[in-house]
N, C-alpha and C. Protein backbone atom coordinates (compact mmCIF):
# COMPACT_ATOMS: atom_id res chain seq x y z
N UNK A 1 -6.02 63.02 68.42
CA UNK A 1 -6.28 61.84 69.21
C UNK A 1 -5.83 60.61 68.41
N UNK A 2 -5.32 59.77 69.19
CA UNK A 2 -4.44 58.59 68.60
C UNK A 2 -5.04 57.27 68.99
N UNK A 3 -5.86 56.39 69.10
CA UNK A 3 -6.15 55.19 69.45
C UNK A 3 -5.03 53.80 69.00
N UNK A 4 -5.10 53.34 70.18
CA UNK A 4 -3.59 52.12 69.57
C UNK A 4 -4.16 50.90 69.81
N UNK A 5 -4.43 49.69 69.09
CA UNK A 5 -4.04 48.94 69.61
C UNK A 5 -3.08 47.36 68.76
N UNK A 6 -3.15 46.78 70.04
CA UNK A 6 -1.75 45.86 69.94
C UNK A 6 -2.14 44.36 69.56
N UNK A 7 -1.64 43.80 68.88
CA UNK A 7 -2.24 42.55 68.37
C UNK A 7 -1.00 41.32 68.54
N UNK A 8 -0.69 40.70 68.21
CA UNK A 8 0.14 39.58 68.12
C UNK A 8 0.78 39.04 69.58
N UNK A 9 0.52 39.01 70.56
CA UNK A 9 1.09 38.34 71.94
C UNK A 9 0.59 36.86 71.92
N UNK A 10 1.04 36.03 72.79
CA UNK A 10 0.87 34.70 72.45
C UNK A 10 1.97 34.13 73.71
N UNK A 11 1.62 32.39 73.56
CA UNK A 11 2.79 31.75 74.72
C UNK A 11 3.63 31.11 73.41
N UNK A 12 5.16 31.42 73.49
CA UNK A 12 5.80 30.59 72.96
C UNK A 12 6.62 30.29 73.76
N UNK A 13 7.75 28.90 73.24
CA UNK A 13 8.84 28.47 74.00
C UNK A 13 10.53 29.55 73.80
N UNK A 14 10.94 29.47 74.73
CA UNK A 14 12.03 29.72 74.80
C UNK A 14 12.78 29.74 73.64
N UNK A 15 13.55 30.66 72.65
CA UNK A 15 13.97 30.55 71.43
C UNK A 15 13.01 30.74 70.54
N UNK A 16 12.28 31.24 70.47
CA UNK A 16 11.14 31.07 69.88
C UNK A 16 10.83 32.64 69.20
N UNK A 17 9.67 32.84 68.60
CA UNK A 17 9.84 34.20 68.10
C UNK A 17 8.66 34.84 67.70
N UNK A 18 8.03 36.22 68.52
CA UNK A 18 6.82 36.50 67.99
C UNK A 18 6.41 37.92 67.03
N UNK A 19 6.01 38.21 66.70
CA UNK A 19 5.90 39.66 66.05
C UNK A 19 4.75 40.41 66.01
N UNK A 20 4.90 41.31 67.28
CA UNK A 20 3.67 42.32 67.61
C UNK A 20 3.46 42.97 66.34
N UNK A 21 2.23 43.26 66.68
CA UNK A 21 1.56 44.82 65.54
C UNK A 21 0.68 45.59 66.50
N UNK A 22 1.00 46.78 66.12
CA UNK A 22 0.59 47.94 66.90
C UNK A 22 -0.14 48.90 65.54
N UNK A 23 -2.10 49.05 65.14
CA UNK A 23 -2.11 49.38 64.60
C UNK A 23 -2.76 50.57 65.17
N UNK A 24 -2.39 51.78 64.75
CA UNK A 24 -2.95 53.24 64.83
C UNK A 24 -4.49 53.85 64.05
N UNK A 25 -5.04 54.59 64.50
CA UNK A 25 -6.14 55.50 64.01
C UNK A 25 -5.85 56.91 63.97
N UNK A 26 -6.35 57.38 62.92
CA UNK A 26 -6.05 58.55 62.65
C UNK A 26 -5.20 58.59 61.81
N UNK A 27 -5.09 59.68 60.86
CA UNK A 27 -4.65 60.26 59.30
C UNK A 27 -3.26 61.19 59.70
N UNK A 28 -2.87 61.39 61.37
CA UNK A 28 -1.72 61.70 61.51
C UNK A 28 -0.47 61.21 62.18
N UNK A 29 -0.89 59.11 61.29
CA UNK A 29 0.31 58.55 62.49
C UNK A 29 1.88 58.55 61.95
N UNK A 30 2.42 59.36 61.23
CA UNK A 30 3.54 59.60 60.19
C UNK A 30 3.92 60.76 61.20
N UNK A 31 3.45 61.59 61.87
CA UNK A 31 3.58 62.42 62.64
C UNK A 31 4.61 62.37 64.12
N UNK A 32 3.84 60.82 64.59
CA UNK A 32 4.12 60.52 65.72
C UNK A 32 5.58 59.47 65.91
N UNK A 33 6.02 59.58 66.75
CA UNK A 33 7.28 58.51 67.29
C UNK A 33 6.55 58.18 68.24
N UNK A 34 6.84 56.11 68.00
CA UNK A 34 6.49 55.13 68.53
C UNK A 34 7.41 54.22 69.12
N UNK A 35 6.79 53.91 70.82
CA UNK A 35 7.52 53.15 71.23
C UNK A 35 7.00 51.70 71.60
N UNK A 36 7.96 50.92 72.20
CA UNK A 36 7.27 49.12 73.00
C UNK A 36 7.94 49.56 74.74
N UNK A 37 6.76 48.98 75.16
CA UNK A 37 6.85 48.81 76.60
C UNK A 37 6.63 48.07 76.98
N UNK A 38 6.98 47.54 78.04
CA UNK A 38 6.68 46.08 78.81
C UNK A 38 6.53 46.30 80.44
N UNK A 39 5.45 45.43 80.71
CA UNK A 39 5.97 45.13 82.34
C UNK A 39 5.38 43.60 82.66
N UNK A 40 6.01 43.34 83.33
CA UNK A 40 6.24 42.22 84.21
C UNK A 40 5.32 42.25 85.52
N UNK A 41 4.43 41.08 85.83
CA UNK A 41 3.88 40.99 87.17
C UNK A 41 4.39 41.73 88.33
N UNK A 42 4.10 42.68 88.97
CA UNK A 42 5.32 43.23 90.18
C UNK A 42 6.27 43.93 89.82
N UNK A 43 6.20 44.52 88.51
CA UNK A 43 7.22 45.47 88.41
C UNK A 43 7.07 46.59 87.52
N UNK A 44 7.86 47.22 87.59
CA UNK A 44 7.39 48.68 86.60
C UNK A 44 7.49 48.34 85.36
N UNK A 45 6.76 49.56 84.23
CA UNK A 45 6.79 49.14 83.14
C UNK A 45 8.09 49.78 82.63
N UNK A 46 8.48 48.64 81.34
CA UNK A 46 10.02 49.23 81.07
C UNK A 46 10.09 49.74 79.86
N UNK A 47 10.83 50.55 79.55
CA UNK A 47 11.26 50.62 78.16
C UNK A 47 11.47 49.52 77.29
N UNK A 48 11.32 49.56 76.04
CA UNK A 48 11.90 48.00 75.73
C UNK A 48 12.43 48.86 74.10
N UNK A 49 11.83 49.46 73.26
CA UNK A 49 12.32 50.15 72.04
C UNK A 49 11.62 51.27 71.40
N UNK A 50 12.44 52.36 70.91
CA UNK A 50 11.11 53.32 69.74
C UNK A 50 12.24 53.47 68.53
N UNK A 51 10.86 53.92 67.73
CA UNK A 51 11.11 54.30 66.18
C UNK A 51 10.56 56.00 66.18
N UNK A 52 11.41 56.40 65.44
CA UNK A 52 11.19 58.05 65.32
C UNK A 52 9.49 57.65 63.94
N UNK A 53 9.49 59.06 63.46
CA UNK A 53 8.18 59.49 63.04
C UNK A 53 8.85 59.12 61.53
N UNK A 54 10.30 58.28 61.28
CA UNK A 54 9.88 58.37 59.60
C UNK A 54 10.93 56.75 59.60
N UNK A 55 11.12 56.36 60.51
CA UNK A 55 11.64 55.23 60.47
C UNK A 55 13.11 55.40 60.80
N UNK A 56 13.93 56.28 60.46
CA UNK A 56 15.23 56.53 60.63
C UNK A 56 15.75 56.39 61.44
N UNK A 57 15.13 56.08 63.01
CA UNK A 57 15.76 56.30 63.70
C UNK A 57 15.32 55.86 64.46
N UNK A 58 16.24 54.73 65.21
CA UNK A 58 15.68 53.74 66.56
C UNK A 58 16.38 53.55 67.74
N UNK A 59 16.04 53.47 68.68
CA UNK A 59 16.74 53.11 70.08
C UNK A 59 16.16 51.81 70.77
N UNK A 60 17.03 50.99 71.12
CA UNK A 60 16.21 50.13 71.85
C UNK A 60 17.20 50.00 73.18
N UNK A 61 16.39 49.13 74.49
CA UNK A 61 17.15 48.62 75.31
C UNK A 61 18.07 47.81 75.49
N UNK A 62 19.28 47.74 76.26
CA UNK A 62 19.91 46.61 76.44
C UNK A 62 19.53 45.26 75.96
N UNK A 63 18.67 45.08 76.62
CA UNK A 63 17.67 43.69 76.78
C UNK A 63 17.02 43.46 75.42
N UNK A 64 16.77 44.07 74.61
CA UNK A 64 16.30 44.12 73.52
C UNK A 64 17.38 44.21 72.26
N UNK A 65 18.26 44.72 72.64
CA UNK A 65 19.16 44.62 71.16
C UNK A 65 20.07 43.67 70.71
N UNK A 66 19.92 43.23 69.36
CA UNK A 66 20.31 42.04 68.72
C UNK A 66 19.01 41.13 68.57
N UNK A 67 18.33 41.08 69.40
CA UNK A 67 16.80 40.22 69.58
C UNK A 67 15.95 40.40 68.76
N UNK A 68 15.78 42.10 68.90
CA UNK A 68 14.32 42.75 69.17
C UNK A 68 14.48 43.53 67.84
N UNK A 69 13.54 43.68 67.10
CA UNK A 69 13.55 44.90 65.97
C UNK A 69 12.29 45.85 65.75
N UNK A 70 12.18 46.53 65.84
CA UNK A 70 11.22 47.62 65.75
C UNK A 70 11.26 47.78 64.38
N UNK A 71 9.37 48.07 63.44
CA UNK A 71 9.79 49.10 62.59
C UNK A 71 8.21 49.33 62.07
N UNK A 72 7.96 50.29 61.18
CA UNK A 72 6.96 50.64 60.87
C UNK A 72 6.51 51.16 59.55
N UNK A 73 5.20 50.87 59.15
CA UNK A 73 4.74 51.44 57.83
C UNK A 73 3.76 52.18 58.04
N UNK A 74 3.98 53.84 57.54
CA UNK A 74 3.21 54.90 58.21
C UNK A 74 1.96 54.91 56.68
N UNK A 75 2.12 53.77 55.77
CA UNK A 75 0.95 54.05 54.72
C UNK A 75 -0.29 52.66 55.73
N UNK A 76 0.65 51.98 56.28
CA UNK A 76 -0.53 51.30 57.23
C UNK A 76 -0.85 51.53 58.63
N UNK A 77 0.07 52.44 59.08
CA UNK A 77 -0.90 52.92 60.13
C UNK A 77 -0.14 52.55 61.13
N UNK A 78 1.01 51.26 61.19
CA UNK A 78 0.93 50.37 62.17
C UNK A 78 2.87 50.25 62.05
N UNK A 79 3.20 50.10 63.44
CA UNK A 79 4.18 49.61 64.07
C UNK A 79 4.62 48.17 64.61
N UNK A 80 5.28 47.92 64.34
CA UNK A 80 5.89 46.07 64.28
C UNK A 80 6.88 45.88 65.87
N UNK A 81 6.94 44.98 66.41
CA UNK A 81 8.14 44.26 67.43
C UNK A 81 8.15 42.94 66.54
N UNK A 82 9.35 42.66 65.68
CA UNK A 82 9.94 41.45 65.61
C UNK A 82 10.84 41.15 66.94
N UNK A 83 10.48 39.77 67.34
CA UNK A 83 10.72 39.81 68.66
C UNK A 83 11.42 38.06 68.30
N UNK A 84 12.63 38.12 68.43
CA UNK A 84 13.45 36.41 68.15
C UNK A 84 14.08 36.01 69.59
N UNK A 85 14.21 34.93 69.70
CA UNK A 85 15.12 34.63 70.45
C UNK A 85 15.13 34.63 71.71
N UNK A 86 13.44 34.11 72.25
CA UNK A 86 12.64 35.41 73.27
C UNK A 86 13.32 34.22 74.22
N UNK A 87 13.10 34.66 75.83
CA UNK A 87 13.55 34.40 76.95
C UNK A 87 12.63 34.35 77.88
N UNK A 88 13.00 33.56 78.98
CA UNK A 88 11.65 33.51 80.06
C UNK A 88 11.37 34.85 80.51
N UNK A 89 12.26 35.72 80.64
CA UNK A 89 12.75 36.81 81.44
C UNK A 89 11.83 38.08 80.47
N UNK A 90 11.65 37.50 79.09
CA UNK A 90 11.02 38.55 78.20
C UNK A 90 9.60 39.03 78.76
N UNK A 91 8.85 37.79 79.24
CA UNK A 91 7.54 37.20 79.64
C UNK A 91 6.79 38.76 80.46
N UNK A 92 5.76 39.21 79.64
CA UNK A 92 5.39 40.59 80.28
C UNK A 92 3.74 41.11 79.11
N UNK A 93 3.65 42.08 79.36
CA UNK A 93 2.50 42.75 78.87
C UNK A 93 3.36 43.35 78.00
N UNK A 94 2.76 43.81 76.69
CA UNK A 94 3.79 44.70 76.05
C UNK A 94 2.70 46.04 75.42
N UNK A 95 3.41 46.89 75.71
CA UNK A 95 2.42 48.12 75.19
C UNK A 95 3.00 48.97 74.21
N UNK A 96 2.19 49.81 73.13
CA UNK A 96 2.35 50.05 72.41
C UNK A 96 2.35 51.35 72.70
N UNK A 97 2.69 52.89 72.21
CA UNK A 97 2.55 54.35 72.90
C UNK A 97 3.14 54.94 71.73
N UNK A 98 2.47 56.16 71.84
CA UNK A 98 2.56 57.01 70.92
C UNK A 98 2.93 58.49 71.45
N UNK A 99 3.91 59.53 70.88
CA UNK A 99 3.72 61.23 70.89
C UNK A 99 4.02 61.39 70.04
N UNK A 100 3.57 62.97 69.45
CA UNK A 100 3.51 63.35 68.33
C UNK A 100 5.34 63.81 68.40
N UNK A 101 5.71 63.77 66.93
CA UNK A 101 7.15 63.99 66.89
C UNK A 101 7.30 63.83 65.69
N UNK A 102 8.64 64.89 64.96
CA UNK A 102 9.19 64.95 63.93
C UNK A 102 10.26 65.14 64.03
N UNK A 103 10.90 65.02 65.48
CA UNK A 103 12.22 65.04 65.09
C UNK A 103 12.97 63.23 65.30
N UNK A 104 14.54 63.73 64.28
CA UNK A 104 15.08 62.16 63.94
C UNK A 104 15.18 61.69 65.65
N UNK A 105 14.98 62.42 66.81
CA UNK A 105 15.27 61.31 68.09
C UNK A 105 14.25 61.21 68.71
N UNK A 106 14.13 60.17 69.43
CA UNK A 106 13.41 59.50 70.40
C UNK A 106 13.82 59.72 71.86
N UNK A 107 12.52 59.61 72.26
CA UNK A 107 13.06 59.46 74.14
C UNK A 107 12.40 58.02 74.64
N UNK A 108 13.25 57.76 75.59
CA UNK A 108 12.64 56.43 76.29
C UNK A 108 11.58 56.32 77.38
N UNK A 109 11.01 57.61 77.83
CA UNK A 109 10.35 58.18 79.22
C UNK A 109 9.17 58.03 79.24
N UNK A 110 8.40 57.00 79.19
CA UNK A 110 7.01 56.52 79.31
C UNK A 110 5.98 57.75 79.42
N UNK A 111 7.09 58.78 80.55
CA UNK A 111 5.59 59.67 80.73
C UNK A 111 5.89 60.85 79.81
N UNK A 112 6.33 60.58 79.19
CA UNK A 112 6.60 61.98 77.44
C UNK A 112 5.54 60.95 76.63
N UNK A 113 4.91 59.93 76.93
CA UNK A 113 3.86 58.94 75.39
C UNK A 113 2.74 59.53 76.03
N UNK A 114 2.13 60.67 74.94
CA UNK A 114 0.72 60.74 75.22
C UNK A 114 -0.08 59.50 74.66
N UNK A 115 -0.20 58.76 74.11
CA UNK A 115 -0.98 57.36 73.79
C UNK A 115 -0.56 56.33 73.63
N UNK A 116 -1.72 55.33 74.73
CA UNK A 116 -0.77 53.85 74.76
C UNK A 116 -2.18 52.82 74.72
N UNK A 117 -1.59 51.93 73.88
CA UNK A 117 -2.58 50.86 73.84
C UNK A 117 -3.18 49.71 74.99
N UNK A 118 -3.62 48.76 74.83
CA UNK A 118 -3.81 48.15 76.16
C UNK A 118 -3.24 46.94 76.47
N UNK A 119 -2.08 46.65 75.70
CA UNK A 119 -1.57 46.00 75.98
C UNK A 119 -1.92 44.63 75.37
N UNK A 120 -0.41 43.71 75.42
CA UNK A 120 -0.92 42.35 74.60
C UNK A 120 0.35 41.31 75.65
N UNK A 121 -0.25 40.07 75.84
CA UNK A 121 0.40 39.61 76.75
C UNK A 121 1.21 38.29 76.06
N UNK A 122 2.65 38.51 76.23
CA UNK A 122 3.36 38.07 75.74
C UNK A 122 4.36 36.88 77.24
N UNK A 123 4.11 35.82 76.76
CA UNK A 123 4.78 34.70 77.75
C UNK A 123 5.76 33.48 76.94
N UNK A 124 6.63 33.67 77.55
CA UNK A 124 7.55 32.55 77.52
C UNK A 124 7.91 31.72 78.15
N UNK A 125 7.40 30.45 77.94
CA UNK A 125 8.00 28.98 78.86
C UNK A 125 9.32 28.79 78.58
N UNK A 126 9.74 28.08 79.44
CA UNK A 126 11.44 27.21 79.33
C UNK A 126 11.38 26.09 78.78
């Protein structure tokens, strides 16, 4: 069992830049590949990036790359979104999710994350 949760959401301006933390429970989060999710008022939740179970290995979205950086320290437990350069369009809930995994790839498929946090609400003005 994995408990998540998500800390750093906030309103900033446009250009602007925030950096989630996603910290984990439990003595087997080195185990797991972690992803960021988002949704938007009225719309599904999206992919936005994951990190495999030892750091090596990341995927992110369109929308997210060059911006967005994922990464994590498995002696603290906890997973990062450096998030620059944010956009009105970024403006969403962002969730944090977890499955257990050791291999170097990731999937993007919300419903392969057995654990997800509750979210931290992230807004951007113009």
């Amino acid at each position: 069992q994995v408990q998540l949760v998500e800390s750093g959401g906030g309103l900033v301006q446009a250009g602007g830049s925030l950096r989630l933390s996603c910290a984990a429970s439990g003595r087997t989060f080195s185990t797991y590949a972690m992803g960021w999710f988002r949704q938007a008022p009225g719309k599904e939740r999206d992919f936005v990036v994951a990190i495999n179970w030892s750091g090596a290995n990341t995927h992110y979205a369109d929308s997210a790359k060059g911006r967005f950086t994922i990464s994590r320290d498995n002696a603290k437990n906890t997973v990062y979104l450096q998030m620059n350069n944010l956009k009105p369009e970024d403006t969403a809930v962002y969730y944090c999710a977890a499955y257990p995994s050791t291999s170097l790839f990731v999937t993007t498929q919300a419903s392969l994350y057995n654990y997800w946090g509750q979210g931290t609400q992230v807004t951007v003005s113009s």
